[in-house]
PDB file of N, CA and C in Angstrom:
ATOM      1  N   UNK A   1     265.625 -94.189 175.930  1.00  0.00           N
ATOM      2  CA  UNK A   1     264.338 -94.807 175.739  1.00  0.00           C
ATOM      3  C   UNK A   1     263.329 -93.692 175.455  1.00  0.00           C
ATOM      4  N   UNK A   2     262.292 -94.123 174.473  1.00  0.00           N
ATOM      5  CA  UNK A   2     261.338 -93.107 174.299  1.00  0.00           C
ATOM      6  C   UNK A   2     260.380 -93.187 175.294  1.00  0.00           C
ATOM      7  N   UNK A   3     259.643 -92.081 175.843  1.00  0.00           N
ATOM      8  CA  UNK A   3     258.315 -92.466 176.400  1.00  0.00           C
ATOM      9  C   UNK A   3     256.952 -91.713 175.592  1.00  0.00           C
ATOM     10  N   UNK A   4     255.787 -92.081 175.275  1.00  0.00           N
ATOM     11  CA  UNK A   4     254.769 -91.026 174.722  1.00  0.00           C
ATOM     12  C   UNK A   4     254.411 -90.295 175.696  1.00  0.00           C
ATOM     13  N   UNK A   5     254.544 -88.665 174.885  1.00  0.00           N
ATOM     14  CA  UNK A   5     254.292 -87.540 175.448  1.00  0.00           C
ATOM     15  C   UNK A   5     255.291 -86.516 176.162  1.00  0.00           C
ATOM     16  N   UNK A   6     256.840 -87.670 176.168  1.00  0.00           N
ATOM     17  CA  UNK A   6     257.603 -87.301 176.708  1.00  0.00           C
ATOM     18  C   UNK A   6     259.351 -86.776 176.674  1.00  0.00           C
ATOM     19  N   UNK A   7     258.593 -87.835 174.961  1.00  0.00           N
ATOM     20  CA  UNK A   7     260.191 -87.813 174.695  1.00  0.00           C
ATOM     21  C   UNK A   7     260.988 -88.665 175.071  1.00  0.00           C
ATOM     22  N   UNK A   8     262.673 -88.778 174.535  1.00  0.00           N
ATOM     23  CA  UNK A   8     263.699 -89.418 174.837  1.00  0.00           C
ATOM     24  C   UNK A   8     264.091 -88.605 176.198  1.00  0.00           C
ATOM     25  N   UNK A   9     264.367 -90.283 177.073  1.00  0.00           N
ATOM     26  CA  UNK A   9     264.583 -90.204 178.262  1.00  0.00           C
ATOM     27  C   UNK A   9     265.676 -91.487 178.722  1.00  0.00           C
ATOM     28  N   UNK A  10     266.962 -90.708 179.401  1.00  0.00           N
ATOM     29  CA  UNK A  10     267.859 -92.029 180.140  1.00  0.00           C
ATOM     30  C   UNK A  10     267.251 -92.092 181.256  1.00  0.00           C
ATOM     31  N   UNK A  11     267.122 -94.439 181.381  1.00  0.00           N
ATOM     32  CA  UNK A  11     266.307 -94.903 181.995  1.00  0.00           C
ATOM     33  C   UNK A  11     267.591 -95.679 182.482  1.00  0.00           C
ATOM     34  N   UNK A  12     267.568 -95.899 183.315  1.00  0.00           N
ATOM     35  CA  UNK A  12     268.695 -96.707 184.498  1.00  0.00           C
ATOM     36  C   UNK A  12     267.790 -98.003 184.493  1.00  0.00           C
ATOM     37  N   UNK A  13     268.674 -99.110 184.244  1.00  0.00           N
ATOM     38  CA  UNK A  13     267.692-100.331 184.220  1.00  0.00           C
ATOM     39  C   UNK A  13     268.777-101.125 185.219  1.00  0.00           C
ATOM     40  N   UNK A  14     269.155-100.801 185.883  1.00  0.00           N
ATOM     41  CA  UNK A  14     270.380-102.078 186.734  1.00  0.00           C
ATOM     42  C   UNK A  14     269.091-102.025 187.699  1.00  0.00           C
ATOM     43  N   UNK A  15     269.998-103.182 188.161  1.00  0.00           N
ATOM     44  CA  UNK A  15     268.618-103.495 189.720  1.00  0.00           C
ATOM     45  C   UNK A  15     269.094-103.027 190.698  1.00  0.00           C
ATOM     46  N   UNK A  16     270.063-102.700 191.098  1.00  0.00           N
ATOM     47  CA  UNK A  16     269.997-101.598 192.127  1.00  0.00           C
ATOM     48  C   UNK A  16     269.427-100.547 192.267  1.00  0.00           C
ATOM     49  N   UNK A  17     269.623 -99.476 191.089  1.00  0.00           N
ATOM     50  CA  UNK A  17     269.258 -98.191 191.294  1.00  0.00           C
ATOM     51  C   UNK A  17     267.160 -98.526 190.765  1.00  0.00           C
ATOM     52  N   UNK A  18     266.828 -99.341 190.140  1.00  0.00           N
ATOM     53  CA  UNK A  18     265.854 -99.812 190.113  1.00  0.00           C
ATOM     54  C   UNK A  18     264.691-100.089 191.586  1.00  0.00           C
ATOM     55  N   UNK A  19     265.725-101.115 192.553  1.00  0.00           N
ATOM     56  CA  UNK A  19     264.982-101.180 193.307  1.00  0.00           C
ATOM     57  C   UNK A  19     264.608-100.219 194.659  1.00  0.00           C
ATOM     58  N   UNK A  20     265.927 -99.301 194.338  1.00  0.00           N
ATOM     59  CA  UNK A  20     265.861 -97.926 195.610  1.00  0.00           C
ATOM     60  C   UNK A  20     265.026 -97.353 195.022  1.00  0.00           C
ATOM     61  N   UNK A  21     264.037 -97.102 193.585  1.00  0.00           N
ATOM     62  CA  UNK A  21     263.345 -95.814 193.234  1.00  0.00           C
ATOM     63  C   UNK A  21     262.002 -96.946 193.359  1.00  0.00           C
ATOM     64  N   UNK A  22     261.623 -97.538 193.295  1.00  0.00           N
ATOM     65  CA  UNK A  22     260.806 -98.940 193.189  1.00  0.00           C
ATOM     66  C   UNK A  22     259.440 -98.579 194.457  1.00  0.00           C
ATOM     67  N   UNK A  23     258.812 -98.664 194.190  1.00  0.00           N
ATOM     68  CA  UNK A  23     257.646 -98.156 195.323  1.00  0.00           C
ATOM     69  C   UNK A  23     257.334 -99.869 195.823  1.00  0.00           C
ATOM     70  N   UNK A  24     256.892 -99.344 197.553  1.00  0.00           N
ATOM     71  CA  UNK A  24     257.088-100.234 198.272  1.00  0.00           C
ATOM     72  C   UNK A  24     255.552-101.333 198.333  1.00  0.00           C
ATOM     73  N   UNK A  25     255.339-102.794 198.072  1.00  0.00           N
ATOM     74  CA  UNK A  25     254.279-103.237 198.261  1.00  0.00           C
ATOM     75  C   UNK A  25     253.726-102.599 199.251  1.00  0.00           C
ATOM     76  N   UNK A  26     252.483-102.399 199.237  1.00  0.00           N
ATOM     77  CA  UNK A  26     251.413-102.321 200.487  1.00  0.00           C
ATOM     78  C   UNK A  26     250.658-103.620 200.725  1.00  0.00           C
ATOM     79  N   UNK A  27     250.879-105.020 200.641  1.00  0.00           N
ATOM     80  CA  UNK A  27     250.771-106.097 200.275  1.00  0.00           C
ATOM     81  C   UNK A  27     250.285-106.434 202.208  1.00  0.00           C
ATOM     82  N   UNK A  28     249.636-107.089 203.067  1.00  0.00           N
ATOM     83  CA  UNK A  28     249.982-107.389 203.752  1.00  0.00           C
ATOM     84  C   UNK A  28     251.194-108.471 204.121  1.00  0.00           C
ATOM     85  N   UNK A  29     251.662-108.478 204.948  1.00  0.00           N
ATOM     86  CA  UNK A  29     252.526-109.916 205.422  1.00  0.00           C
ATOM     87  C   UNK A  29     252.258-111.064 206.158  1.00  0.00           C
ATOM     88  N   UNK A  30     250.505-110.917 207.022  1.00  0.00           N
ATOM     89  CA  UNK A  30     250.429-111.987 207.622  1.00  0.00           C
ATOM     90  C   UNK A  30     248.839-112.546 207.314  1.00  0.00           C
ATOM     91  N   UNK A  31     248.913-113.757 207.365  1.00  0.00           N
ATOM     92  CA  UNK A  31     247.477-114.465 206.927  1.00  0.00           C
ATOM     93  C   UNK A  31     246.450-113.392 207.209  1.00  0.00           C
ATOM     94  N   UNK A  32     246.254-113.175 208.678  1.00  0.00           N
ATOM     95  CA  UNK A  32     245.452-112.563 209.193  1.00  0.00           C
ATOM     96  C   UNK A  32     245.268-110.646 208.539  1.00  0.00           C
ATOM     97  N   UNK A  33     246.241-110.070 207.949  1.00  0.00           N
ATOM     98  CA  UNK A  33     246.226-108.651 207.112  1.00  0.00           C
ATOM     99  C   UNK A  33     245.284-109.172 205.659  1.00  0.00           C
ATOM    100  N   UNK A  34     245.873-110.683 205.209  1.00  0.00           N
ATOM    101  CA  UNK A  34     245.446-111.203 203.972  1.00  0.00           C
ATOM    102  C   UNK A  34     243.765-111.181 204.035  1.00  0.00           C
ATOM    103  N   UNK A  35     243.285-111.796 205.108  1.00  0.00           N
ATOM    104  CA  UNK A  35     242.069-112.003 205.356  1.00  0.00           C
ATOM    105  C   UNK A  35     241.112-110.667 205.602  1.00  0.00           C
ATOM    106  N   UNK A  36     241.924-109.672 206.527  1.00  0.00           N
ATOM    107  CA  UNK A  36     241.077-108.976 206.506  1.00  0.00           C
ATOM    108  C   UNK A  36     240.775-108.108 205.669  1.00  0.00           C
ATOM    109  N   UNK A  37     242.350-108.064 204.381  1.00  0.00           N
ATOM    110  CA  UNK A  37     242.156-107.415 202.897  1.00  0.00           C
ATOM    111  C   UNK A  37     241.030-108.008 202.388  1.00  0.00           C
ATOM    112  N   UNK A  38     240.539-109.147 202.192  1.00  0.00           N
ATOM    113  CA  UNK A  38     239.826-109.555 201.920  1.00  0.00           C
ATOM    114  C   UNK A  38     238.137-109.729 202.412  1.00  0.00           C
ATOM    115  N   UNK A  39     237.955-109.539 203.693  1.00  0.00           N
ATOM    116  CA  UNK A  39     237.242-109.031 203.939  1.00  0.00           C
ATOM    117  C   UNK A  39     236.219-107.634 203.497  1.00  0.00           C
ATOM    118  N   UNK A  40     236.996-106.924 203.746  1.00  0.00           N
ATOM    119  CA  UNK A  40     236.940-105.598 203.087  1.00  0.00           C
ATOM    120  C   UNK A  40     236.505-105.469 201.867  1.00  0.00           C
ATOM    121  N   UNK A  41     237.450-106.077 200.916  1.00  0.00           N
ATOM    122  CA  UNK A  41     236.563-106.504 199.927  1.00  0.00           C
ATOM    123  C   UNK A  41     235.770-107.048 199.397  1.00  0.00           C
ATOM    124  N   UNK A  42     235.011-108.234 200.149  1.00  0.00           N
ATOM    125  CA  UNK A  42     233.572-108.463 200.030  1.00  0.00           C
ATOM    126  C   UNK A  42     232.302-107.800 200.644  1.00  0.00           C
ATOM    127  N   UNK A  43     232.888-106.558 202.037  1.00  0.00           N
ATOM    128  CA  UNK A  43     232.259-105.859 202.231  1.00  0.00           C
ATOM    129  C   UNK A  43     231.792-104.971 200.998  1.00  0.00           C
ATOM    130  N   UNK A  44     232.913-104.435 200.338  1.00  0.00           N
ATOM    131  CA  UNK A  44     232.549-103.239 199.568  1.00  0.00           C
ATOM    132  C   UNK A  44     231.854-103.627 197.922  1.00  0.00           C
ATOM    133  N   UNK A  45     232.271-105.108 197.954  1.00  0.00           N
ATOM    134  CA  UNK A  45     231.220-105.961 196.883  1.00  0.00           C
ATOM    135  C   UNK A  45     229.686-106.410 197.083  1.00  0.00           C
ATOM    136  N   UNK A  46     229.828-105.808 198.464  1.00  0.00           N
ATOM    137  CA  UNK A  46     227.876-106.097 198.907  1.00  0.00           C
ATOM    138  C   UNK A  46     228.178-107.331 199.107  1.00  0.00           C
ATOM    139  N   UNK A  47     228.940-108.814 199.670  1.00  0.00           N
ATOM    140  CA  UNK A  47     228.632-110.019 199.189  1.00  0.00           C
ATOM    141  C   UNK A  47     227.866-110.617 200.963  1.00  0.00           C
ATOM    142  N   UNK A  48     226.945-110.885 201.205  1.00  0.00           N
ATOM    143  CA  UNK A  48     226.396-111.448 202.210  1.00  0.00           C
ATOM    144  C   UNK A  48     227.301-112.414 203.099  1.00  0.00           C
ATOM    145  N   UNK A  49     227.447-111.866 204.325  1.00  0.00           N
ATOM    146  CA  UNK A  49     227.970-112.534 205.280  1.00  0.00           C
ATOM    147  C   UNK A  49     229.491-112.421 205.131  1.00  0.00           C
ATOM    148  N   UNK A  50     229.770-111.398 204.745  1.00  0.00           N
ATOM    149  CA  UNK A  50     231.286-110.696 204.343  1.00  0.00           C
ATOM    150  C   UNK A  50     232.099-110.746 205.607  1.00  0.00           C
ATOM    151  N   UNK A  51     231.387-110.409 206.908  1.00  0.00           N
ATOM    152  CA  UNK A  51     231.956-110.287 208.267  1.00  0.00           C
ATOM    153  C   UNK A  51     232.214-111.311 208.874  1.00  0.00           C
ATOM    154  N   UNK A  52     231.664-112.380 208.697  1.00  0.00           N
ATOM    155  CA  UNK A  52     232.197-113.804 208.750  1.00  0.00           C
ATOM    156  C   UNK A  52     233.240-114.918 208.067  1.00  0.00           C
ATOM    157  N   UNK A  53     233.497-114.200 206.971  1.00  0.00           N
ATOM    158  CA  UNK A  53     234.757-114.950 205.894  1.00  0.00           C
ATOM    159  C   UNK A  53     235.947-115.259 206.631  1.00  0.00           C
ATOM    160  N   UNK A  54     235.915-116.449 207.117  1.00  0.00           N
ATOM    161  CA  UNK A  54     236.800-117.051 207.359  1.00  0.00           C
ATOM    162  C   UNK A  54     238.440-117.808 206.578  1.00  0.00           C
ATOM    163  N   UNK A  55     239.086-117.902 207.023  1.00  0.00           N
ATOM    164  CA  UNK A  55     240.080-118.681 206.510  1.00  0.00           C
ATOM    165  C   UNK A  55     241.213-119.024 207.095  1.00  0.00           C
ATOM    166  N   UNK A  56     241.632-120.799 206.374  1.00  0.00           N
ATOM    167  CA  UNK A  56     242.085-122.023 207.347  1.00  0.00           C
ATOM    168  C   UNK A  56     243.122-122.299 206.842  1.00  0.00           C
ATOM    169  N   UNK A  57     243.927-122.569 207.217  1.00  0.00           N
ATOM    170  CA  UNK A  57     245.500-122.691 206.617  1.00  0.00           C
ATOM    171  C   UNK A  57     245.263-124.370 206.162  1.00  0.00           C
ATOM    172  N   UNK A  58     244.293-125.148 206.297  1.00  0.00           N
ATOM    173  CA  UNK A  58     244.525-126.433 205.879  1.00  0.00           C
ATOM    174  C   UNK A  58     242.741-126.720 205.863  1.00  0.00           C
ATOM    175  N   UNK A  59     242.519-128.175 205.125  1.00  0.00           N
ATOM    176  CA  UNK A  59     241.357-128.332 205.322  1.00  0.00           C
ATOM    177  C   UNK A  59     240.870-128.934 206.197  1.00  0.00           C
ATOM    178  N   UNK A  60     241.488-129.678 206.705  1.00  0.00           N
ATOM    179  CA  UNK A  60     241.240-130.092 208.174  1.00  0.00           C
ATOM    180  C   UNK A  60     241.142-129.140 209.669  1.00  0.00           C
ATOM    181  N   UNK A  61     241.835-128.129 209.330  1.00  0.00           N
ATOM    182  CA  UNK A  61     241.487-127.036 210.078  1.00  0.00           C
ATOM    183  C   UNK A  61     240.171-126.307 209.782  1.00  0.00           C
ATOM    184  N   UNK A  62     239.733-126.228 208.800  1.00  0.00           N
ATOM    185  CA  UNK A  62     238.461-125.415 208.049  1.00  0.00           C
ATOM    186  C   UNK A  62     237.750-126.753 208.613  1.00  0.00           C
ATOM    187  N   UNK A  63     237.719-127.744 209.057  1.00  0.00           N
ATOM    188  CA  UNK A  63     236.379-129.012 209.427  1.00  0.00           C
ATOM    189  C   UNK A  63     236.236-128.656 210.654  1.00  0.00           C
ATOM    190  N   UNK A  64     237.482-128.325 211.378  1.00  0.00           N
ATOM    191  CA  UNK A  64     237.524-128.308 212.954  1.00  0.00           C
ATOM    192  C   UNK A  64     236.817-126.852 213.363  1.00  0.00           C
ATOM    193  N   UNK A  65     236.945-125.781 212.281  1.00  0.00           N
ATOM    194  CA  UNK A  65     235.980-124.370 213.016  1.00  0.00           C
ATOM    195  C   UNK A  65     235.045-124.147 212.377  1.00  0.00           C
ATOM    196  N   UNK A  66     234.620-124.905 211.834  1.00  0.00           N
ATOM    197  CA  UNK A  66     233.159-124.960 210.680  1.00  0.00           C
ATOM    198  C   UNK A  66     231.785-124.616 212.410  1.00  0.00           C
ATOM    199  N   UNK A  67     231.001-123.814 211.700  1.00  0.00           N
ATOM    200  CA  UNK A  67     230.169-123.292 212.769  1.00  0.00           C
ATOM    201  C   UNK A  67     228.737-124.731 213.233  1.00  0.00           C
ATOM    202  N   UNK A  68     228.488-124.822 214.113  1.00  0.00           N
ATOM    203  CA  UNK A  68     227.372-125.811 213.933  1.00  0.00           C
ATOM    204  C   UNK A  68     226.566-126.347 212.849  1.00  0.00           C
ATOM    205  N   UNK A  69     226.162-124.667 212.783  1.00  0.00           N
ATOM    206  CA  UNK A  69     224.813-124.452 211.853  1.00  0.00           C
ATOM    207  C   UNK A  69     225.339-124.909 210.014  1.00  0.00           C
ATOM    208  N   UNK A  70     226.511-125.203 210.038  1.00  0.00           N
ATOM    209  CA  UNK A  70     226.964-125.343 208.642  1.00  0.00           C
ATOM    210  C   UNK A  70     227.291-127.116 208.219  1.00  0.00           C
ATOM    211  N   UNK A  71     226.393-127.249 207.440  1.00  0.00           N
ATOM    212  CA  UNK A  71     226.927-128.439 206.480  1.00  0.00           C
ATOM    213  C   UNK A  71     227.722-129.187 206.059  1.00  0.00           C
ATOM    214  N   UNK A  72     228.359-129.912 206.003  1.00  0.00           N
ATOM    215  CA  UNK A  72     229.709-130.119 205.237  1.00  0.00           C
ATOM    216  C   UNK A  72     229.031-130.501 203.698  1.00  0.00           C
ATOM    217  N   UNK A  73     230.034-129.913 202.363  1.00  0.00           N
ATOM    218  CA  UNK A  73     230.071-129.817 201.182  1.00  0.00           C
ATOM    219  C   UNK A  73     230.872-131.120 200.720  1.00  0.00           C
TER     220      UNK A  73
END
């Protein structure tokens, strides 16, 4: 296979030797890693009330921890 800049290069395409050289997700695994990835990133987007972003595995769960002070939509 060619690469630019690099030249012809043998590239091992089986999925074995593929997935041992394969870099590992940094993905979280649980709702709660998901959320606070996300968090984070509305912190660092400036988005108001970033520290409060919640999230409900159903919508009936999101009715049941809805804060007083909030509306229903």
């Amino acid at each position: 296979m060619s690469f630019p800049a690099a030249g012809w290069r043998w590239v091992d395409l089986c999925w074995d030797h593929g997935m041992a050289v394969r870099r590992r997700s940094r993905l979280p695994a649980t709702l709660e890693g998901i959320a606070a990835d996300l968090r984070a990133a509305a912190r660092e987007a400036g988005l108001p009330g970033a520290e409060r972003i919640t999230f409900y595995s159903s919508f009936e769960a999101a009715v049941r921890g809805r804060r007083d002070d909030e509306e229903p939509r």
